[in-house]
N, C-alpha and C. Protein backbone atom coordinates (compact mmCIF):
# COMPACT_ATOMS: atom_id res chain seq x y z
N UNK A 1 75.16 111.20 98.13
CA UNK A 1 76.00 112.36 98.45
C UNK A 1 75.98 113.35 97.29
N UNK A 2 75.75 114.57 97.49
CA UNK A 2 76.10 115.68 96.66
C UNK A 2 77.24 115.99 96.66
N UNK A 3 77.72 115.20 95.39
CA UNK A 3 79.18 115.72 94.66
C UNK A 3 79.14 116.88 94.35
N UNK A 4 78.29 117.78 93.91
CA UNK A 4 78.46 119.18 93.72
C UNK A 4 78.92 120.39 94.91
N UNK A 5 78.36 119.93 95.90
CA UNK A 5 77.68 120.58 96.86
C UNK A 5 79.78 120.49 97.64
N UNK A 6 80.17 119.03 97.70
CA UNK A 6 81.40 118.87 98.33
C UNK A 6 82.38 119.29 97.19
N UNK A 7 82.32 119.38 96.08
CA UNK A 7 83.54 120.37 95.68
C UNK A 7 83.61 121.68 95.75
N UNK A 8 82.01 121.85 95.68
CA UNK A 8 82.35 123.67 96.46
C UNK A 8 83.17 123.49 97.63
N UNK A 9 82.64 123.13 98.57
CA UNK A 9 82.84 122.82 100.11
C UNK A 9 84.60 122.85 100.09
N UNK A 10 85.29 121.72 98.74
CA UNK A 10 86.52 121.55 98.56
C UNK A 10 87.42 123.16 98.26
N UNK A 11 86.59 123.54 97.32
CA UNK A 11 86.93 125.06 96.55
C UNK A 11 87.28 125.86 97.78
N UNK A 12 86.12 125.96 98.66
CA UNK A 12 86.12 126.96 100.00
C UNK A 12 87.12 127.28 100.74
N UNK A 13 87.79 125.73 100.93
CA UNK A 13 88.27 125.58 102.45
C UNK A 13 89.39 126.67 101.87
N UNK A 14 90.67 127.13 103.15
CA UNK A 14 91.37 128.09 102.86
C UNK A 14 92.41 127.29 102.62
N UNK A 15 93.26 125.91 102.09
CA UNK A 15 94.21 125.89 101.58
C UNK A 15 93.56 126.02 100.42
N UNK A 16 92.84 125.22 99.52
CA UNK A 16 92.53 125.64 98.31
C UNK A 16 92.32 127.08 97.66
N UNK A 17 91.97 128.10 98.41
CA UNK A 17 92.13 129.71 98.28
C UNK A 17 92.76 129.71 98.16
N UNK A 18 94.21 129.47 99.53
CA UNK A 18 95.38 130.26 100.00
C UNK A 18 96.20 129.57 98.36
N UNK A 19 95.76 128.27 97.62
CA UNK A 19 96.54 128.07 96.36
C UNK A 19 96.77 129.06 95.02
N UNK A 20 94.52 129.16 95.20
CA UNK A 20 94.17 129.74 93.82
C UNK A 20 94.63 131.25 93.63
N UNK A 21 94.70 131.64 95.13
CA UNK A 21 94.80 133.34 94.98
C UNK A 21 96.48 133.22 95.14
N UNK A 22 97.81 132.44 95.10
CA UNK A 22 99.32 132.59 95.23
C UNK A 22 99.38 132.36 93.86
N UNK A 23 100.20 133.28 94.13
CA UNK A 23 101.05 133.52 92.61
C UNK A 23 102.01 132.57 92.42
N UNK A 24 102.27 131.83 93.01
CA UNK A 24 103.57 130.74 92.91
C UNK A 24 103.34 129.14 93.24
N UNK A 25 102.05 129.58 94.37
CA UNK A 25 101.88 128.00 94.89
C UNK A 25 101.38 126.88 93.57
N UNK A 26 100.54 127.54 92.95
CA UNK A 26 99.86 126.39 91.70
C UNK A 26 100.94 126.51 91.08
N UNK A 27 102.01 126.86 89.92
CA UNK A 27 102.63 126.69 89.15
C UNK A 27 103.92 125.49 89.83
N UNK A 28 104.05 125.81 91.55
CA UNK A 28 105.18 125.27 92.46
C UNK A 28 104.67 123.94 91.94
N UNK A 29 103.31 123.64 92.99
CA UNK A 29 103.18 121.82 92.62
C UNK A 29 102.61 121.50 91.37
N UNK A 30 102.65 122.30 90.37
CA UNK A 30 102.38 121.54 89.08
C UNK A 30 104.06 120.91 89.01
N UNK A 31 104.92 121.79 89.17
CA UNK A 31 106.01 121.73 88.75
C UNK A 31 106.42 120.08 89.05
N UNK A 32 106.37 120.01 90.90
CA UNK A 32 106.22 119.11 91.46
C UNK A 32 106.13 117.60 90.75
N UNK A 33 104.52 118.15 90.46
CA UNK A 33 103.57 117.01 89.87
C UNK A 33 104.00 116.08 88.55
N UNK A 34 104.47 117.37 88.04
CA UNK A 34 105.24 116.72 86.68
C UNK A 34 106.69 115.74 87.35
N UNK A 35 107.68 116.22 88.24
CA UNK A 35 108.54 115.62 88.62
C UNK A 35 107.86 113.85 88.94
N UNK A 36 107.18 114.16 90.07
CA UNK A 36 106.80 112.99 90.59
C UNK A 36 106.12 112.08 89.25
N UNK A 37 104.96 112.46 88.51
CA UNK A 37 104.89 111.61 87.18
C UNK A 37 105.74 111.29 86.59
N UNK A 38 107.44 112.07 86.08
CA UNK A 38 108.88 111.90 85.71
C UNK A 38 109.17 110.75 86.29
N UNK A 39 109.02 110.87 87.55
CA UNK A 39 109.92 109.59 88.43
C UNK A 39 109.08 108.26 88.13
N UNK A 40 107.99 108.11 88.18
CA UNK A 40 107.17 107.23 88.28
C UNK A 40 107.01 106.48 86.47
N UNK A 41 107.09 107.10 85.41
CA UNK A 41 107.14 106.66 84.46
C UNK A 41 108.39 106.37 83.71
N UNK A 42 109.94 107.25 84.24
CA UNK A 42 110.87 106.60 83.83
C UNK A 42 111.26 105.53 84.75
N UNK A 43 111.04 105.09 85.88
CA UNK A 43 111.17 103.75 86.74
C UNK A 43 110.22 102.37 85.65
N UNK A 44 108.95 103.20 85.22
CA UNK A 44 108.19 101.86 85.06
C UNK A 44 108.69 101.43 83.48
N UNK A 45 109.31 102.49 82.98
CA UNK A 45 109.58 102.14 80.86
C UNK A 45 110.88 101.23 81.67
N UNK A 46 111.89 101.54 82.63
CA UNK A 46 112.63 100.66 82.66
C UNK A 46 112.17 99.38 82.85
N UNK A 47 111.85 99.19 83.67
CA UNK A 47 110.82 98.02 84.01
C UNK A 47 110.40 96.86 83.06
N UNK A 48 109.28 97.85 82.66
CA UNK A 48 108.61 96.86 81.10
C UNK A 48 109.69 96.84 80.02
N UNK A 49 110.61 97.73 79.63
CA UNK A 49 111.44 97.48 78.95
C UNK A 49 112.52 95.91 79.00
N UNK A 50 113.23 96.19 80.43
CA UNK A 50 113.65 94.96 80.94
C UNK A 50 112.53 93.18 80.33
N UNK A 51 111.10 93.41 80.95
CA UNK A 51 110.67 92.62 80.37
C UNK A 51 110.10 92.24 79.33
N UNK A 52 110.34 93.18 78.04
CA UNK A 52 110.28 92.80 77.02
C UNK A 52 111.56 92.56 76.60
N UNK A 53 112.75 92.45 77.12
CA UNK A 53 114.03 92.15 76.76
C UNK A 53 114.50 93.01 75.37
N UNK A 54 114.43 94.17 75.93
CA UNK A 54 114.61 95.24 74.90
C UNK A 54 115.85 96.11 75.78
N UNK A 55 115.79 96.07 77.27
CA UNK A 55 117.08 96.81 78.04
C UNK A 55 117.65 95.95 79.05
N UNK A 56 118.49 96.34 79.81
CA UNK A 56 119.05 95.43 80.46
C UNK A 56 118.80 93.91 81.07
N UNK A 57 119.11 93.19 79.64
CA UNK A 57 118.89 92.34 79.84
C UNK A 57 120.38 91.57 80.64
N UNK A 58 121.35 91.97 80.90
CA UNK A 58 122.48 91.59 82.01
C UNK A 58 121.93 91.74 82.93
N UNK A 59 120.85 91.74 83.48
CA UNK A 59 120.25 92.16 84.95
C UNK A 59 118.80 91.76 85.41
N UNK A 60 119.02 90.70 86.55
CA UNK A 60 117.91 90.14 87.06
C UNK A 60 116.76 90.81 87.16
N UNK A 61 115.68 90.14 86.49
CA UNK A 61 114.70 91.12 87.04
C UNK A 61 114.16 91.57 87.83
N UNK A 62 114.11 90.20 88.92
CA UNK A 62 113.58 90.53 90.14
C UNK A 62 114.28 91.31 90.83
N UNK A 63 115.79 91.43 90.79
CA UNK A 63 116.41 92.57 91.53
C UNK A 63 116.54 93.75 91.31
N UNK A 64 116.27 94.05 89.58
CA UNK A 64 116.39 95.29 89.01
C UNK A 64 114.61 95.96 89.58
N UNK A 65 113.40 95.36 89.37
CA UNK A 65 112.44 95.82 89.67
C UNK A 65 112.50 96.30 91.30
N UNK A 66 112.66 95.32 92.31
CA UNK A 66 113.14 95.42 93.68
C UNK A 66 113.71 97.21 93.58
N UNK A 67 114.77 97.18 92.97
CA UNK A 67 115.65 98.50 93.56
C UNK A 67 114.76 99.39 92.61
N UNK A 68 113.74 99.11 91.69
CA UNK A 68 113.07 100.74 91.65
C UNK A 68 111.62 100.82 91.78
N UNK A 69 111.12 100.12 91.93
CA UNK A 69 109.85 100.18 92.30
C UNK A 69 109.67 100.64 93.54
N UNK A 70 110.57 100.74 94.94
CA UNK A 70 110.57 102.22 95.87
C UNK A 70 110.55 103.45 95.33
N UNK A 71 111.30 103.82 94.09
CA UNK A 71 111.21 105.25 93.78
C UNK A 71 109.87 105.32 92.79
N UNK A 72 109.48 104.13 92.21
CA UNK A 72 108.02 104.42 91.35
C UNK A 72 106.63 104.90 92.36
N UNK A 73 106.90 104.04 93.62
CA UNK A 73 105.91 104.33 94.55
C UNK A 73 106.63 105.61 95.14
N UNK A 74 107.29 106.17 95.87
CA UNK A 74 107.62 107.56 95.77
C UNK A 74 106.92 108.73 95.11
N UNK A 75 107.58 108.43 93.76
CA UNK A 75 107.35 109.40 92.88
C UNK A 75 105.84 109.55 92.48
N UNK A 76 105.14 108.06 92.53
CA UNK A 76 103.29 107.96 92.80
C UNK A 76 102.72 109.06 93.80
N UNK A 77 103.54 108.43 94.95
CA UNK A 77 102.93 109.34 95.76
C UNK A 77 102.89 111.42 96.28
N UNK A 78 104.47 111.46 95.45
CA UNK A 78 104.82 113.17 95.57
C UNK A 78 103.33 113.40 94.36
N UNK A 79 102.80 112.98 93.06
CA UNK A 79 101.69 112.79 92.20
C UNK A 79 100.69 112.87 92.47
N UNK A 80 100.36 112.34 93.43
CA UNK A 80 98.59 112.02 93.84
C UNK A 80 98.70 112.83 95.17
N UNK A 81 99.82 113.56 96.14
CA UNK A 81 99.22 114.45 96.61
C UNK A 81 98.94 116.06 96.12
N UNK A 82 100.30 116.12 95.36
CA UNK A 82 100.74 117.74 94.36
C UNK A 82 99.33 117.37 93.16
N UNK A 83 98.60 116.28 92.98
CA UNK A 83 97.45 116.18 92.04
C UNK A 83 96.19 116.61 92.52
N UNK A 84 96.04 115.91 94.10
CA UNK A 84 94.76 116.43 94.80
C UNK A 84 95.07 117.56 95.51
N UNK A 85 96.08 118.42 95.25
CA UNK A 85 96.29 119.62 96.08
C UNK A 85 95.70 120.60 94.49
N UNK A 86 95.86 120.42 93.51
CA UNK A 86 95.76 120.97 92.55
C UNK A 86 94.30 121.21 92.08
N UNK A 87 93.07 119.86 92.33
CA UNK A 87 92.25 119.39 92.27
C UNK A 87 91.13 120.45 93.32
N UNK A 88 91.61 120.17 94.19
CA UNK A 88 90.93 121.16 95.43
C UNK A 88 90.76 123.17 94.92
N UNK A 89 91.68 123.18 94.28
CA UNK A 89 91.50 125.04 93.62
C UNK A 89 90.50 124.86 92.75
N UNK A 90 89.68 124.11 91.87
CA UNK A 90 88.75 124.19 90.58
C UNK A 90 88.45 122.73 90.84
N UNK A 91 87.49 122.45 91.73
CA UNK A 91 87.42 120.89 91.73
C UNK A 91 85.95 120.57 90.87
N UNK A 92 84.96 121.71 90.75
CA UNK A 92 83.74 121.73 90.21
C UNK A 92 84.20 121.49 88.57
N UNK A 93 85.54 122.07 87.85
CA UNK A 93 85.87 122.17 86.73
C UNK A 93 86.78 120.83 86.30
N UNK A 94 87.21 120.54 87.51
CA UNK A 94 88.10 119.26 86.80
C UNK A 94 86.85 118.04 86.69
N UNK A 95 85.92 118.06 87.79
CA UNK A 95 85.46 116.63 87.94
C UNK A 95 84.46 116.61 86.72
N UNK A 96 84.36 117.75 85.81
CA UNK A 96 83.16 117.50 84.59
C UNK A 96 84.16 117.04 83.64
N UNK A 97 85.68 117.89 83.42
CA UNK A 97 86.22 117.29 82.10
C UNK A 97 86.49 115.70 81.94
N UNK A 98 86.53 115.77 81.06
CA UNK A 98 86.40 114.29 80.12
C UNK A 98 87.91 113.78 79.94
N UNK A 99 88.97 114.69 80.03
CA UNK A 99 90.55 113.86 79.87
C UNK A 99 90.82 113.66 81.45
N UNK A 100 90.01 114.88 82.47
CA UNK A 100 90.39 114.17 83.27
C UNK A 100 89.84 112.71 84.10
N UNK A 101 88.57 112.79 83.46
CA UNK A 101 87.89 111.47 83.67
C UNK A 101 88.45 109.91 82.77
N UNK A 102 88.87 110.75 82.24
CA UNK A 102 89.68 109.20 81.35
C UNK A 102 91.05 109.08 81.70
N UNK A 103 91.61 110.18 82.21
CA UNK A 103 93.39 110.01 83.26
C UNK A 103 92.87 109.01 84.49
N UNK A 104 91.44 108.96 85.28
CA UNK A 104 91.39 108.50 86.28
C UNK A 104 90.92 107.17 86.45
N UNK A 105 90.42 106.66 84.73
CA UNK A 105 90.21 105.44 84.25
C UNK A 105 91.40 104.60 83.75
N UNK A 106 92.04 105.08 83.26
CA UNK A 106 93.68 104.77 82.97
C UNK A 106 94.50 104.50 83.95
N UNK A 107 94.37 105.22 85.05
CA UNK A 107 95.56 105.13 86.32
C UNK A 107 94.39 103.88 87.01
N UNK A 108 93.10 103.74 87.46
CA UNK A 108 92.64 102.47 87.11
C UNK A 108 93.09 100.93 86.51
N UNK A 109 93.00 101.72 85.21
CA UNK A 109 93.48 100.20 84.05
C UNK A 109 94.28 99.76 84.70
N UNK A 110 96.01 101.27 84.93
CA UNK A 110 96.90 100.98 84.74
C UNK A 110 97.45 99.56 86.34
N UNK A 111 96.60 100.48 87.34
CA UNK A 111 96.68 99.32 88.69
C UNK A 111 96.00 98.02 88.47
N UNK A 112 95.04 98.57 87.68
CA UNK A 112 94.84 96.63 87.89
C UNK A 112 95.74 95.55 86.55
N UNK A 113 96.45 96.23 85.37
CA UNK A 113 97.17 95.47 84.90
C UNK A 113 98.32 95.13 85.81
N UNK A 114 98.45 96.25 86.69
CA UNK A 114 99.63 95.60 87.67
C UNK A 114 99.61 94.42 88.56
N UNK A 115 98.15 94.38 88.78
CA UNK A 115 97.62 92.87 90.00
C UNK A 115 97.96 91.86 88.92
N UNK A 116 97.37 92.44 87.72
CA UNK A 116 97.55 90.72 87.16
C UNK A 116 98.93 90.72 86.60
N UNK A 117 99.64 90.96 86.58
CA UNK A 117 100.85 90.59 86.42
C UNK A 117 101.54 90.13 87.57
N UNK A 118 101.41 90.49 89.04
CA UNK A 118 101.69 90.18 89.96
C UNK A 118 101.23 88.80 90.06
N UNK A 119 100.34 88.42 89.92
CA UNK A 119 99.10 87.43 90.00
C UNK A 119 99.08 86.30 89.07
N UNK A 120 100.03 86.63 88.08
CA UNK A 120 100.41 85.89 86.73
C UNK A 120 101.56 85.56 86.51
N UNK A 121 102.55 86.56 86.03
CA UNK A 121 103.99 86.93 85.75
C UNK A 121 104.83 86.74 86.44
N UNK A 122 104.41 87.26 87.92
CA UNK A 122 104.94 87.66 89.16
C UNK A 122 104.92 86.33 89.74
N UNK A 123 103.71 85.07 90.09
CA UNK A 123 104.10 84.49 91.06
C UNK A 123 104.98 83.56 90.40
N UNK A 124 105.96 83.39 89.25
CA UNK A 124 106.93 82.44 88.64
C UNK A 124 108.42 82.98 88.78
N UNK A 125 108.25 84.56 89.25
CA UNK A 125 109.32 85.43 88.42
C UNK A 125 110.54 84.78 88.97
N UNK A 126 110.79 84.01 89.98
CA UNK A 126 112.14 83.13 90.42
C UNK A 126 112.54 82.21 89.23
N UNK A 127 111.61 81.97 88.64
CA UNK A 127 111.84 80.84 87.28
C UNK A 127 112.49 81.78 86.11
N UNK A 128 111.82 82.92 85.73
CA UNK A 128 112.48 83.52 84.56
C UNK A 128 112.85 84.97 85.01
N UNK A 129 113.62 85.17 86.18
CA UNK A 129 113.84 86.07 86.18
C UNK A 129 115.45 86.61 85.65
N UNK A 130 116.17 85.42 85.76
CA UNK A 130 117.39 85.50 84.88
C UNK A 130 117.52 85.43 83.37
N UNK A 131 115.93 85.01 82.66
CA UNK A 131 115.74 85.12 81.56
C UNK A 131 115.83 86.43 80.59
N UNK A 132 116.34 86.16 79.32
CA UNK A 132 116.49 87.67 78.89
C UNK A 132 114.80 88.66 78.60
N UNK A 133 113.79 87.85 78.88
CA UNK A 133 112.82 88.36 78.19
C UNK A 133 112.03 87.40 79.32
N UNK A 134 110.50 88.29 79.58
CA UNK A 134 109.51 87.92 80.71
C UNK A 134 108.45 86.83 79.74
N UNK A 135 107.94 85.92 80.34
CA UNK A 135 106.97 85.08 79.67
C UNK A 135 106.11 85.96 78.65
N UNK A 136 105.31 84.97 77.96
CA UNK A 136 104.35 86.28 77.30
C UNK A 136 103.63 87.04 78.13
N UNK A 137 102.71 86.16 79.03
CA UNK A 137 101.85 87.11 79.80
C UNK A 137 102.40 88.16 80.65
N UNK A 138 103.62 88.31 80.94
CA UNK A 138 104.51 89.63 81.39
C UNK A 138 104.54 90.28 79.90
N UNK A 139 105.28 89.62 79.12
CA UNK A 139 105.49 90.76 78.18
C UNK A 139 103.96 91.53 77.49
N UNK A 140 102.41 91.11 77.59
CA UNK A 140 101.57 91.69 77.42
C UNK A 140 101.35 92.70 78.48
N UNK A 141 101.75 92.88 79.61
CA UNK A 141 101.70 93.37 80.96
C UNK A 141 102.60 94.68 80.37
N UNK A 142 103.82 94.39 80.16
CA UNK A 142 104.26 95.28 80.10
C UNK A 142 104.05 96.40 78.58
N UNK A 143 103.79 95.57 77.66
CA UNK A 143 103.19 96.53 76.72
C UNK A 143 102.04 97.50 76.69
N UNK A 144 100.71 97.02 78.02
CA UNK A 144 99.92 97.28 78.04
C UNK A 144 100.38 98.65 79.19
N UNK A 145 101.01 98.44 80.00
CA UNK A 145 101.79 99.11 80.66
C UNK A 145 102.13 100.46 80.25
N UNK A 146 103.11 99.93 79.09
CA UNK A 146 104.08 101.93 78.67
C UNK A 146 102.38 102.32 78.04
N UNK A 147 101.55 101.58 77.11
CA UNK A 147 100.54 102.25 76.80
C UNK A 147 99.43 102.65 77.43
N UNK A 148 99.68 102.12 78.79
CA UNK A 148 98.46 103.44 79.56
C UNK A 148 99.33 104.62 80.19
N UNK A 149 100.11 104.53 80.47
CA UNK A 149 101.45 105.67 81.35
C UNK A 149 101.14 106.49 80.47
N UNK A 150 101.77 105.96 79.26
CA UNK A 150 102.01 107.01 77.96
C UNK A 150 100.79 108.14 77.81
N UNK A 151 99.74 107.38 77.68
CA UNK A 151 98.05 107.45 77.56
C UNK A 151 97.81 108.93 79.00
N UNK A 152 98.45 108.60 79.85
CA UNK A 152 97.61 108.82 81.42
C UNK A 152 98.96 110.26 80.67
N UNK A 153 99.86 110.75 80.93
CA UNK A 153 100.47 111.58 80.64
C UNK A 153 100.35 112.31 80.15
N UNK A 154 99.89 111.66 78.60
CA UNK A 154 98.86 112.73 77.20
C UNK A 154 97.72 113.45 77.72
N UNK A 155 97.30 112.55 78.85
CA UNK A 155 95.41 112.72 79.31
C UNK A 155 95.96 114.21 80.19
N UNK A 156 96.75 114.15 81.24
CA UNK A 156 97.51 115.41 82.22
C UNK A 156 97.32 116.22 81.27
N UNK A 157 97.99 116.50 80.30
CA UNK A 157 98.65 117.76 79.61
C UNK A 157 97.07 118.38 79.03
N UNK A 158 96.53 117.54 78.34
CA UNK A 158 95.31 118.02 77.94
C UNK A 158 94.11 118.39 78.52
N UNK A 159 94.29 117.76 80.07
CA UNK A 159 93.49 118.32 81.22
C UNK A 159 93.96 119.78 81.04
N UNK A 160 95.18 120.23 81.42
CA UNK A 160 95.86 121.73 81.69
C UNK A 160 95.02 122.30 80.64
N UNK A 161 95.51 122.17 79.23
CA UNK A 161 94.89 122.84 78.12
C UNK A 161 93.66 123.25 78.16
N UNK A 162 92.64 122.15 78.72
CA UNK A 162 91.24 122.63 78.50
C UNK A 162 90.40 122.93 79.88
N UNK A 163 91.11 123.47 80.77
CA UNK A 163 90.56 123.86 81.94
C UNK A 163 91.21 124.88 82.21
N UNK A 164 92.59 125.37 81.97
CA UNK A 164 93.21 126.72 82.56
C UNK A 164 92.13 127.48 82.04
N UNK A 165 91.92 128.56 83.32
CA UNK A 165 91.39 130.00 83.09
C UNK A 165 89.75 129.94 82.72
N UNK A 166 89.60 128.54 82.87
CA UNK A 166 88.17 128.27 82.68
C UNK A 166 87.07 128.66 83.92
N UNK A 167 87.69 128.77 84.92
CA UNK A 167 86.78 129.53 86.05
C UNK A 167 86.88 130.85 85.85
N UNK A 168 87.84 131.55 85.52
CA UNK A 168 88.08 132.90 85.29
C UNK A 168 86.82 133.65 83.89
N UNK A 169 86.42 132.97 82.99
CA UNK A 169 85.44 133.02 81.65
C UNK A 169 84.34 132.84 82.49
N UNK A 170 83.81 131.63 83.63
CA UNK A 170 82.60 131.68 84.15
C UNK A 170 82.46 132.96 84.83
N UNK A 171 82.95 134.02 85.41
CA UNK A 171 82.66 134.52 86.04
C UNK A 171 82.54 136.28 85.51
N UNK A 172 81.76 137.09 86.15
CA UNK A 172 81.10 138.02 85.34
C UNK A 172 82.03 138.85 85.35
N UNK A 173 82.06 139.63 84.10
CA UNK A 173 83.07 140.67 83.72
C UNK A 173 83.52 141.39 85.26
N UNK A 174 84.36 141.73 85.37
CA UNK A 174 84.19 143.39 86.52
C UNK A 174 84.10 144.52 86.45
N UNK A 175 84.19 144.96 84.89
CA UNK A 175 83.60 146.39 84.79
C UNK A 175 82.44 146.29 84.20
N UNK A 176 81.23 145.39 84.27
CA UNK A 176 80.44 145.30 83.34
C UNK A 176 79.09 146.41 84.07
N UNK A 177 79.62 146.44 85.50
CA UNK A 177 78.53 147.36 86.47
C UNK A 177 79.01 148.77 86.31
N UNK A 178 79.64 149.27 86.27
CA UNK A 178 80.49 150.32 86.57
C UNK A 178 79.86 151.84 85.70
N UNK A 179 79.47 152.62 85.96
CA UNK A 179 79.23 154.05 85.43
C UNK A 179 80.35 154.76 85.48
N UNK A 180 80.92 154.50 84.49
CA UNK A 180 82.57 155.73 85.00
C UNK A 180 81.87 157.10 84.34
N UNK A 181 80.64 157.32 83.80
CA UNK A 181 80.06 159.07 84.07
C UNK A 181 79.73 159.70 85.24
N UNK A 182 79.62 158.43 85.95
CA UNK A 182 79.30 158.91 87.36
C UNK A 182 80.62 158.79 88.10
N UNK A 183 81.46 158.34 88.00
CA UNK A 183 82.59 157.89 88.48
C UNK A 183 83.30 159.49 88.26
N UNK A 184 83.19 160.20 87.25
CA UNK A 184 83.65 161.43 86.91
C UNK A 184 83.59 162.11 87.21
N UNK A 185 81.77 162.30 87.02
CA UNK A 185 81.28 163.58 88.02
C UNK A 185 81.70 163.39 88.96
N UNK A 186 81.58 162.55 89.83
CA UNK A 186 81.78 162.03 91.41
C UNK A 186 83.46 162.84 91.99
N UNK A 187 84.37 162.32 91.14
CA UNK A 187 85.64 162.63 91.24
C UNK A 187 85.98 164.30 90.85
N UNK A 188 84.92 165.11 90.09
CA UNK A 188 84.65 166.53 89.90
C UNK A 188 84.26 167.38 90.96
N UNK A 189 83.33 166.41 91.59
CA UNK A 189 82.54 166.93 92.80
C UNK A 189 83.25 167.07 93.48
N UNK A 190 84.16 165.99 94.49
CA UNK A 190 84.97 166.23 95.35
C UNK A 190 86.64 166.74 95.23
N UNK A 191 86.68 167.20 93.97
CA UNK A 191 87.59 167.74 93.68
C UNK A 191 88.08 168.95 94.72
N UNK A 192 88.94 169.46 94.94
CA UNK A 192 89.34 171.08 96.10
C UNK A 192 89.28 172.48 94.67
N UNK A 193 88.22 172.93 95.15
CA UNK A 193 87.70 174.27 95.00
C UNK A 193 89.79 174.69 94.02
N UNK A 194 89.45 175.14 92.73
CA UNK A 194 90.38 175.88 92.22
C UNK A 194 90.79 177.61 92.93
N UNK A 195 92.17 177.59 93.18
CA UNK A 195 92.31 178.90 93.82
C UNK A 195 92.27 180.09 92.70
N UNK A 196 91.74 181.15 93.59
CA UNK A 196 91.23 181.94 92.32
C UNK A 196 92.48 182.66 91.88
N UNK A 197 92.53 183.05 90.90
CA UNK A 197 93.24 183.96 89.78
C UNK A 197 93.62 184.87 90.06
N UNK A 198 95.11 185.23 90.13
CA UNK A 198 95.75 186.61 90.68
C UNK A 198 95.22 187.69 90.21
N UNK A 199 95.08 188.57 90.83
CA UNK A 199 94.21 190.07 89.51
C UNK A 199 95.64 190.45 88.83
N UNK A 200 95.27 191.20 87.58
CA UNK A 200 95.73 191.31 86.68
C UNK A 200 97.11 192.84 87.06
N UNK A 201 97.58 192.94 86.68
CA UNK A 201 98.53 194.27 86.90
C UNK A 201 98.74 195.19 86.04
């Protein structure tokens, strides 16, 4: 498949226009985007926090994770659509940078440290979940955890930095064609005939 060929194709279609050319729509779901990453990374520091027995440790884990891991998947998901809605306006420019290729290796990492903790941590958590602190192999889970979030967050911001306005530089000046001597004359030419001059008295 020509990846090149389908992010034009992506660029084209008219929501991605109807984004790049609104004055409000891109800044709206960045805004968004940041919320939904908000939601999704203060749910998960609680989380790993809990199981490093650093925060509420008065509180089961399995029930404290239960009641927020609906709003982490939520807030995932308001993310990854306000992300690929964003993606679709400059998709030729995001898919070369390099933070954003390493945000999409990270959110990677970050799912599959989640299987194995599920897979590890997770199938005991009835045993220590009243415990103040998660086994080790949770508590490596969760360290590894705030440090890709953290990581994947830094990677966002520095995507913005080094791609805004970067399609705008590829593309050729607009006055670089332009004869404004001719533009002059032109506007001389069709000027209306000056009325002539009262005679003198």
């Amino acid at each position: 498949m020509d990846l090149t060929a389908l992010f034009k194709s992506l660029e084209a279609t008219s929501l991605a226009t109807g984004i790049r050319n609104s004055l409000f729509l891109f800044p709206m779901l960045e805004a968004v985007h940041v919320i939904g990453l908000a939601l999704v990374f203060g749910t998960i520091v609680v989380i790993d926090l809990r199981a490093l027995g650093v925060a509420s440790r008065g509180r089961g884990f399995a029930k404290m994770a239960t009641d927020l891991l609906k709003w982490t998947w939520i807030g995932f998901a308001i993310a990854a659509v306000t992300g690929a809605l964003m993606f679709t306006t400059n998709a030729q420019v995001y898919s070369v940078n390099t933070f954003f290729r390493i945000k999409l290796v990270l959110l990677a990492l970050a799912g599959l440290n989640m299987l194995v903790f599920q897979f590890t941590a997770g199938k005991t958590i009835h045993q220590w979940s009243e415990a103040p602190t998660a086994p080790p192999i949770g508590k490596v889970a969760a360290i590894l955890s705030l440090c890709l979030w953290v990581s994947i967050i830094f990677m966002g911001r520095l995507i913005g930095f080094t791609t805004t306005g970067q399609q705008a530089k590829e593309a050729p000046a607009a006055t670089s064609d332009i004869d404004f001597d001719a533009l002059v004359s032109g506007a001389a030419a069709d000027a209306p005939p000056a009325a002539p001059a009262a005679p003198a008295k």
